[in-house]
Protein backbone atom coordinates (compact mmCIF):
# COMPACT_ATOMS: atom_id res chain seq x y z
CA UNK A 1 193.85 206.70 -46.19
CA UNK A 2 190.35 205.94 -48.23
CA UNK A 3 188.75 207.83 -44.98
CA UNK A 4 189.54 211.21 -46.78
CA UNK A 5 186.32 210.46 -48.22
CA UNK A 6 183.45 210.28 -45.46
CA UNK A 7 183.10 213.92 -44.94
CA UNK A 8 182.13 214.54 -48.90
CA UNK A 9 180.21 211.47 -48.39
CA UNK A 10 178.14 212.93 -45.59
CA UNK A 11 177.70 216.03 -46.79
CA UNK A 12 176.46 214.37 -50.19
CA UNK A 13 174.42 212.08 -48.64
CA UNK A 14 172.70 214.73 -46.61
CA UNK A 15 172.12 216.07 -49.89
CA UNK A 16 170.09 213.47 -50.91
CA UNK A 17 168.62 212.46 -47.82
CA UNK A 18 167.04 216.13 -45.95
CA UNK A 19 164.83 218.59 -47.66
CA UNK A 20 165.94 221.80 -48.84
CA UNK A 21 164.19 223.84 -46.18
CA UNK A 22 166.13 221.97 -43.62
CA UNK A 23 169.38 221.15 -45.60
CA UNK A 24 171.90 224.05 -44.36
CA UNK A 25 171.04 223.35 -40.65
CA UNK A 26 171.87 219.85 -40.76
CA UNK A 27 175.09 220.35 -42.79
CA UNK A 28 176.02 223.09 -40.18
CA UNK A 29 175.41 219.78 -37.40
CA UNK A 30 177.35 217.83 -39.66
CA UNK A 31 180.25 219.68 -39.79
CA UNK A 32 180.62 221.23 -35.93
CA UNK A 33 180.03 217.18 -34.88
CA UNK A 34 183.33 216.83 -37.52
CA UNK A 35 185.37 219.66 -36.06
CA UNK A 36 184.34 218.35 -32.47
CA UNK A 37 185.03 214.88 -32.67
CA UNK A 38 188.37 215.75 -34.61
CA UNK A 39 189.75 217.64 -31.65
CA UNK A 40 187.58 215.39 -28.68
CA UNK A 41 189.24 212.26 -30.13
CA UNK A 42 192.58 213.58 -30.06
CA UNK A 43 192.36 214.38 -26.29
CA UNK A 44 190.34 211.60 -25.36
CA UNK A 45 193.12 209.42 -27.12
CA UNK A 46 196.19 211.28 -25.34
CA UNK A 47 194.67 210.96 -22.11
CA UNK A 48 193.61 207.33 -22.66
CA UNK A 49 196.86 206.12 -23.77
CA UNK A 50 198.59 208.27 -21.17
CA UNK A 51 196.81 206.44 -18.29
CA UNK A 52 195.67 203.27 -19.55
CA UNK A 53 198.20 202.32 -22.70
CA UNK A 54 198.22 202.50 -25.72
CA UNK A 55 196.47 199.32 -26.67
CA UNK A 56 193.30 200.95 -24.65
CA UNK A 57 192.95 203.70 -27.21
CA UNK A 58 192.06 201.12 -29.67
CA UNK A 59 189.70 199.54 -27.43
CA UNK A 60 187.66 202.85 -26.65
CA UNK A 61 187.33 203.52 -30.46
CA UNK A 62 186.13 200.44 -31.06
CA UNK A 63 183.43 201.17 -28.38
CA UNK A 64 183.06 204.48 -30.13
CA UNK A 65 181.89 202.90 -33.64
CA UNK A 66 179.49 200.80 -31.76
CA UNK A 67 177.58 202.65 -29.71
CA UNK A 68 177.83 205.21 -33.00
CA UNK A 69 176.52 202.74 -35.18
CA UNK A 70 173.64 201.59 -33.09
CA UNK A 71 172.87 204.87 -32.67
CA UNK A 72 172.46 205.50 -36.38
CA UNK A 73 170.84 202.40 -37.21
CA UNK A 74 168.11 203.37 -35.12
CA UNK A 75 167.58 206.41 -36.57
CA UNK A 76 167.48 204.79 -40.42
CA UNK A 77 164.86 202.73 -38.81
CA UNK A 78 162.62 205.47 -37.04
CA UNK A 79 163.57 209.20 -38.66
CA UNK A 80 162.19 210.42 -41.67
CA UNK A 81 164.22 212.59 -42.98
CA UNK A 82 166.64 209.05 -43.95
CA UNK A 83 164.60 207.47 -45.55
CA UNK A 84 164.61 207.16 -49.51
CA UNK A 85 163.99 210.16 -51.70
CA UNK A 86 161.20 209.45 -54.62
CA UNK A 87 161.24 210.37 -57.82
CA UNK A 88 158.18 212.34 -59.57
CA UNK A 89 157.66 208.98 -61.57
CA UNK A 90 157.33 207.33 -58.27
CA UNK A 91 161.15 205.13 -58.85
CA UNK A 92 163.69 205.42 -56.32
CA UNK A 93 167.53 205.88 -57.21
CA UNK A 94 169.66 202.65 -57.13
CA UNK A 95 172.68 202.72 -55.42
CA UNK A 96 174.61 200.52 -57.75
CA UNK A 97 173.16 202.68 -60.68
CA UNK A 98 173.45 205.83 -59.07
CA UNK A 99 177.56 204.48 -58.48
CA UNK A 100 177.62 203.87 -61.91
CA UNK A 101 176.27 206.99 -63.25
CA UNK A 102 179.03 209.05 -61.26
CA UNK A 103 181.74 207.17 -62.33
CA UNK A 104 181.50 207.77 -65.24
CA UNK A 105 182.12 211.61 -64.87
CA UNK A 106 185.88 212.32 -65.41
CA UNK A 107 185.39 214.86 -62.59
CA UNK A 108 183.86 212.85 -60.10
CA UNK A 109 187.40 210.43 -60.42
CA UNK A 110 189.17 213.39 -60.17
CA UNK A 111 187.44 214.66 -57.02
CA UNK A 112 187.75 211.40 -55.20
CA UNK A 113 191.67 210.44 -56.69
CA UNK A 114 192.27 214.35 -54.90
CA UNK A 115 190.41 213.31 -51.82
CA UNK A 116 192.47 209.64 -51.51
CA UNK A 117 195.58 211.87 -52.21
CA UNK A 118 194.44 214.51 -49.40
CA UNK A 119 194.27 211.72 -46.68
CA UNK A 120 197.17 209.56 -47.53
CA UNK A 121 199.00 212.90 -47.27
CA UNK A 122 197.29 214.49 -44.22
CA UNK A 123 197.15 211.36 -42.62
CA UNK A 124 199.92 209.16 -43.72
CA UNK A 125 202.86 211.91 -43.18
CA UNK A 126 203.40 212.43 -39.64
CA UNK A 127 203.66 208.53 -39.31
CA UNK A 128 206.35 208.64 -41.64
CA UNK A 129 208.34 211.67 -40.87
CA UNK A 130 211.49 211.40 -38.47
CA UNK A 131 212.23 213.73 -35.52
CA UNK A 132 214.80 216.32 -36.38
């Protein structure tokens, strides 16, 4: 239910990450790889289970992540465009610290608390509801 959260998460972090010049592009990326893998996974996942079981479904997202994740940790490593944003005084944000800061905001607890409420209900209804 807490995965509500990785698309504002993205977006934010793209925020922080690209420059301004290139910013709208990349969100634009962002969001047709979201739509895409949305409706992609929920093929690939019929047809999986259809043909190979259930259990298999499991398996191939677990594949997913990886190859996802290596994939992305070698582009923190080698692009520039992720790596940290400087300050004019030359510091760089803390993560901790920059955590801290935004919780603090009434609205920021809000926006998240909505988001957590947004998944559990998007996601965590059709499990629950009974056929008719």
């Amino acid at each position: 239910m807490g995965a509500a959260i990785i698309v504002p998460l993205g977006m934010a972090y793209i925020g922080d990450v690209v420059p301004y010049a290139r910013r709208q592009t990349m969100l634009a990326r962002f969001m047709a790889g979201q739509m895409s893998g949305m409706i992609a996974g929920q093929i690939a996942g019929g047809i999986i289970g259809e043909h190979f079981g259930w259990r298999m479904v499991f398996v191939a997202v677990a594949a997913v992540f990886i190859v996802v994740g290596l994939a992305l940790a070698s582009q923190f490593r080698g692009n520039p465009w992720t790596k940290p944003i400087e300050h004019e005084d030359g510091t760089r944000p803390r993560m901790i610290a920059s955590y801290r800061a935004l919780s603090a905001s009434s609205w920021t607890r809000f926006i998240v608390s909505a988001s957590f409420v947004e998944g559990a209900v998007f996601f965590g209804a059709s499990p629950m509801s009974r056929p008719a």
